[in-house]
C-alpha atoms as a PDB file:
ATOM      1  CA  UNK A   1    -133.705 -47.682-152.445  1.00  0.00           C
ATOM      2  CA  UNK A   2    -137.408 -48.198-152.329  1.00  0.00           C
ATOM      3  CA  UNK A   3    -137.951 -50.119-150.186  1.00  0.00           C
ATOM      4  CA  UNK A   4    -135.823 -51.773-147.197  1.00  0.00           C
ATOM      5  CA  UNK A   5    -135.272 -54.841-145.326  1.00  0.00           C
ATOM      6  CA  UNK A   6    -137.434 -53.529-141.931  1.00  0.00           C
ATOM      7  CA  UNK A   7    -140.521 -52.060-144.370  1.00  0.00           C
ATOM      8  CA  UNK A   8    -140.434 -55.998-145.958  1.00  0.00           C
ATOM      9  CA  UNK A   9    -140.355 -57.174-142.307  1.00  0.00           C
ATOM     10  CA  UNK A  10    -142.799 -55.530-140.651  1.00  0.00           C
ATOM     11  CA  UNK A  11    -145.060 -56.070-144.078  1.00  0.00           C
ATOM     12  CA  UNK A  12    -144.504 -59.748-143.670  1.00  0.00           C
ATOM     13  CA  UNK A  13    -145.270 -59.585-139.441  1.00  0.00           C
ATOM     14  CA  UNK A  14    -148.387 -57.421-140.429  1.00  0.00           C
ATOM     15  CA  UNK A  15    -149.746 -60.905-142.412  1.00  0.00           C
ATOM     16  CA  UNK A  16    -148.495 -63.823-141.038  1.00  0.00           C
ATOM     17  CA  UNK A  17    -148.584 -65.645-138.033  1.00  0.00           C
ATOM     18  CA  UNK A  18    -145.848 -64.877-135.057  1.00  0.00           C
ATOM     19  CA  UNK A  19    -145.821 -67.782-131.895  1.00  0.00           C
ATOM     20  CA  UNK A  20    -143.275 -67.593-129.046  1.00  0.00           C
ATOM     21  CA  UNK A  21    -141.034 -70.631-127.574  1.00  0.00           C
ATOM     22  CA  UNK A  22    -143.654 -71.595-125.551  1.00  0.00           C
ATOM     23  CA  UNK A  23    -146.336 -71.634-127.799  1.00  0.00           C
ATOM     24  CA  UNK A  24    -143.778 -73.180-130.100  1.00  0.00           C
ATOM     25  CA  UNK A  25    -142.751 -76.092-127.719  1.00  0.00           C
ATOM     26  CA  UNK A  26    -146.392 -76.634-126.779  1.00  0.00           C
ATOM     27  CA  UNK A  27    -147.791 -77.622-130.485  1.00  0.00           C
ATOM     28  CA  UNK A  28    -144.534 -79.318-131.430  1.00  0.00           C
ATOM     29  CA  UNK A  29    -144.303 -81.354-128.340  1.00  0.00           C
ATOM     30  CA  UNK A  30    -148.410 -82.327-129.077  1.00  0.00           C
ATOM     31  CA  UNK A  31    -147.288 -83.114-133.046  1.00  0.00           C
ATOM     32  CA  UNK A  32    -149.696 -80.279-134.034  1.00  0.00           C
ATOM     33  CA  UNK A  33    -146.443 -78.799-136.381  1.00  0.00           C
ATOM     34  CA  UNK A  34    -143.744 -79.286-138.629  1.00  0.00           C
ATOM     35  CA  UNK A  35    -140.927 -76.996-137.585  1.00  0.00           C
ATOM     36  CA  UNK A  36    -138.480 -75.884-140.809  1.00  0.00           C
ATOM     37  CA  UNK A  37    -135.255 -74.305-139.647  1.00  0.00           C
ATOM     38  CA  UNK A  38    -134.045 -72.230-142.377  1.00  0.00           C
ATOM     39  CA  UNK A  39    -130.952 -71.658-141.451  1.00  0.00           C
ATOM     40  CA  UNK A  40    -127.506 -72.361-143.215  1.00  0.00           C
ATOM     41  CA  UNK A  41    -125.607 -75.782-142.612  1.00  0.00           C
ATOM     42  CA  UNK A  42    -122.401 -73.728-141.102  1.00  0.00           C
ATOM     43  CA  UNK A  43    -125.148 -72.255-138.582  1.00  0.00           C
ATOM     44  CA  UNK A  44    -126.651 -75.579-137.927  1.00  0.00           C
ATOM     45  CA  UNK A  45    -123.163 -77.183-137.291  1.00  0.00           C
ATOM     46  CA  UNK A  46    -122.237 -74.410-135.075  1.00  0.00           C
ATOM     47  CA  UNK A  47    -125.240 -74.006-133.068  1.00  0.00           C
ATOM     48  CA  UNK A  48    -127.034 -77.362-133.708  1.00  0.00           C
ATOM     49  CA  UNK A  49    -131.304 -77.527-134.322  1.00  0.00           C
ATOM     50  CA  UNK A  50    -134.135 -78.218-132.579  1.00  0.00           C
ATOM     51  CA  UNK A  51    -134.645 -82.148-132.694  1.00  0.00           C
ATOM     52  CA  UNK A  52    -137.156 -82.999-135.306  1.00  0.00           C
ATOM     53  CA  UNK A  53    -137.198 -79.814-137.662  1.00  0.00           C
ATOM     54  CA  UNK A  54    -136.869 -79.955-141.412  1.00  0.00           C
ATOM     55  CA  UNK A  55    -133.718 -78.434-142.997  1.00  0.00           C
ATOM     56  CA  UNK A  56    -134.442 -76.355-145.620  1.00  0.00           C
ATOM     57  CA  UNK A  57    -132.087 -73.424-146.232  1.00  0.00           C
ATOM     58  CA  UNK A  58    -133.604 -70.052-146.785  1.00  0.00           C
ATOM     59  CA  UNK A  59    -132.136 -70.120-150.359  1.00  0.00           C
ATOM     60  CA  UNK A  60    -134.105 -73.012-151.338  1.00  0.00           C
ATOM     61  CA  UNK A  61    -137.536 -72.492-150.388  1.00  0.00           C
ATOM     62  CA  UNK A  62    -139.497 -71.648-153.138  1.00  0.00           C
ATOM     63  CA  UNK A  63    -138.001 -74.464-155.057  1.00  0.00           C
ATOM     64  CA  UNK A  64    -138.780 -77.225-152.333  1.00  0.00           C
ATOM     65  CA  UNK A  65    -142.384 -75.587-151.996  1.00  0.00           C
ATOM     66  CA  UNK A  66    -143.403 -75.694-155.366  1.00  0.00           C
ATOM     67  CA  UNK A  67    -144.558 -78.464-156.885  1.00  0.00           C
ATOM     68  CA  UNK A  68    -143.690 -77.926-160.085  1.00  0.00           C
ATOM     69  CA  UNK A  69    -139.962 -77.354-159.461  1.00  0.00           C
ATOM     70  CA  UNK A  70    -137.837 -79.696-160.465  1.00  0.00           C
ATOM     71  CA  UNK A  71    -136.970 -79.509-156.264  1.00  0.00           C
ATOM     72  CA  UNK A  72    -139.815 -79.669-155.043  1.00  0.00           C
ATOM     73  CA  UNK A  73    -139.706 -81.634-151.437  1.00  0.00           C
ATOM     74  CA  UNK A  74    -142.803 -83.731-151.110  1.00  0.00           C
ATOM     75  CA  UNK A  75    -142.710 -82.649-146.757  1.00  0.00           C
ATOM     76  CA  UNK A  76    -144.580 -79.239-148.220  1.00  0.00           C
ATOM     77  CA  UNK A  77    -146.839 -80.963-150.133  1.00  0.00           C
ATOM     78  CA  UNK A  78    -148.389 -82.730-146.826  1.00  0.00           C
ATOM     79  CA  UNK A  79    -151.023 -81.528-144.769  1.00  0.00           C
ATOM     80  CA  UNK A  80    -149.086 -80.045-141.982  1.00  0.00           C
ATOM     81  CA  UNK A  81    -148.859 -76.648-140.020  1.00  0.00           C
ATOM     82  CA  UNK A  82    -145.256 -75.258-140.849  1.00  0.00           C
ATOM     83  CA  UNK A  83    -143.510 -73.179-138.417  1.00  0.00           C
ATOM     84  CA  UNK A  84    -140.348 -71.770-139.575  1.00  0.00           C
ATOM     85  CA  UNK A  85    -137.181 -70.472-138.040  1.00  0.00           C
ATOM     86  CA  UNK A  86    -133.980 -68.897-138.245  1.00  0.00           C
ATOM     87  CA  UNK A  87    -131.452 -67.541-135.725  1.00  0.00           C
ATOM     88  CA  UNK A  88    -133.461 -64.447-135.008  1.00  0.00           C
ATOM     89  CA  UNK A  89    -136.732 -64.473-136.648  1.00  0.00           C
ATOM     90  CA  UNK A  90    -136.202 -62.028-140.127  1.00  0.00           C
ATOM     91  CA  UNK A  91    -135.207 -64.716-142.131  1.00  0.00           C
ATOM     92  CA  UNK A  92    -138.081 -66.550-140.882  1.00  0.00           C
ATOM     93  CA  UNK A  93    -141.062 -64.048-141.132  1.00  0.00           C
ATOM     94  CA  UNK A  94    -139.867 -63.577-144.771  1.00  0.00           C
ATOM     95  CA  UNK A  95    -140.322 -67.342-144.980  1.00  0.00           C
ATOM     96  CA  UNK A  96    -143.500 -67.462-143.788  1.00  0.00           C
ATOM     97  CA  UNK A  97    -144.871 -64.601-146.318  1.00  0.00           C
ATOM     98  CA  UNK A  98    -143.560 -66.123-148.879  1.00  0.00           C
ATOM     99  CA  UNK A  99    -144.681 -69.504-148.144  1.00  0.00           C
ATOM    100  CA  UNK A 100    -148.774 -68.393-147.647  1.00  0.00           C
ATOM    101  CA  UNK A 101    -148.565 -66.140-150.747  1.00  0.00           C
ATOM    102  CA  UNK A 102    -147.296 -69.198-152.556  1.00  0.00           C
ATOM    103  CA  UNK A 103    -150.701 -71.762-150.949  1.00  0.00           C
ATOM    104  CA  UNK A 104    -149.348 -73.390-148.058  1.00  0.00           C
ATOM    105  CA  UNK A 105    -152.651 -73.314-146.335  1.00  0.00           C
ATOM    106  CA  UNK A 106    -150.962 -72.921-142.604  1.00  0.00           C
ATOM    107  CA  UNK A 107    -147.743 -71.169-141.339  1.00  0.00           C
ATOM    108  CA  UNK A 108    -146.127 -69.231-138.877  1.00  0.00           C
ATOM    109  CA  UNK A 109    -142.427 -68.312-137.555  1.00  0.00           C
ATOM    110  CA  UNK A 110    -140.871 -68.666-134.450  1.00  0.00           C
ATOM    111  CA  UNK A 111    -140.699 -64.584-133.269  1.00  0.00           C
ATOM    112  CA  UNK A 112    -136.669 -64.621-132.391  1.00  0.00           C
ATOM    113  CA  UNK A 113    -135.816 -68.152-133.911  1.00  0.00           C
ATOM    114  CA  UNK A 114    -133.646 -70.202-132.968  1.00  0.00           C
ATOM    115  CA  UNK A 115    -132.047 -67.613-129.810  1.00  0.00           C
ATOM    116  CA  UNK A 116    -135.438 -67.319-128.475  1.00  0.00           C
ATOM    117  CA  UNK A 117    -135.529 -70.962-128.571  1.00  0.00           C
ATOM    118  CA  UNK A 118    -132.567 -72.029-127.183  1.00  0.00           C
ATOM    119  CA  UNK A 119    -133.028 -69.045-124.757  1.00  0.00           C
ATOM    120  CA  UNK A 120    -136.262 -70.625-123.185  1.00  0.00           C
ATOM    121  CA  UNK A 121    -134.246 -73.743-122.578  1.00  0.00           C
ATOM    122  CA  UNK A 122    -135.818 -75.764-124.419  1.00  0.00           C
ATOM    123  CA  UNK A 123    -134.021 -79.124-126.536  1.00  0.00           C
ATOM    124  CA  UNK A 124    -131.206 -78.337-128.950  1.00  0.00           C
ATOM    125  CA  UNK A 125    -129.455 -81.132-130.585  1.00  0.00           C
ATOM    126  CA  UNK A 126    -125.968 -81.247-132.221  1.00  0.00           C
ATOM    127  CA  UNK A 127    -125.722 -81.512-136.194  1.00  0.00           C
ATOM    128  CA  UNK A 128    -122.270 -83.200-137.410  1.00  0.00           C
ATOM    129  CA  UNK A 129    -120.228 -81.846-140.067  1.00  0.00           C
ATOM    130  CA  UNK A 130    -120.312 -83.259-143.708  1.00  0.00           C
END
């Protein structure tokens, strides 16, 4: 193997943008960011979101960002800060690479996602099953 999943992360960490709970909370709380929780729907029922963030599973991502896919999602097309998140912040900082190499002018990840989150205390709401 050439290269492996912790030389990709801490490539991605060395460029992009890592903010705490707090930090996280703050700007959210002041409407300064979109929040985009990556994470599957069978983690999301299990574990429920933080109120207000986007769904957009880690699969789909480059799809939904790009405006010429036939998916894109018009939310990445506005001029917002996205923060994104997953249950422990890999998924995420991949994310966020991915997303500034590919123009969105401003992103970050939540360092330790979703646990870090939920951790601090701070709101989690429940997400029903389809």
């Amino acid at each position: 193997m050439k290269i492996g999943y912790r030389q990709l992360l801490d490539e991605a960490n060395a460029r992009i943008t890592t903010l705490d709970a707090g930090a996280v909370r703050a700007l959210f709380d002041r409407g300064e960011i979109q929040l985009v929780d990556l994470r599957d729907r069978r983690e999301l029922e299990r574990e429920g979101r933080i109120p207000g963030a986007f769904h957009c599973p880690r699969g789909m991502l480059e799809f939904w960002i790009d405006p010429e896919s036939p998916y894109h999602k018009p939310i990445f097309a506005e001029p917002r800060r996205f923060v994104f998140y997953c249950a422990s912040g890999w998924r995420s900082a991949l994310a966020a690479r991915t997303a500034q190499d590919m123009g969105l002018p401003s992103v970050a990840h939540l360092g330790g996602g979703f646990t870090a989150w939920r951790e601090a205390g701070h709101p989690v709401e429940a997400v029903g099953q389809t």
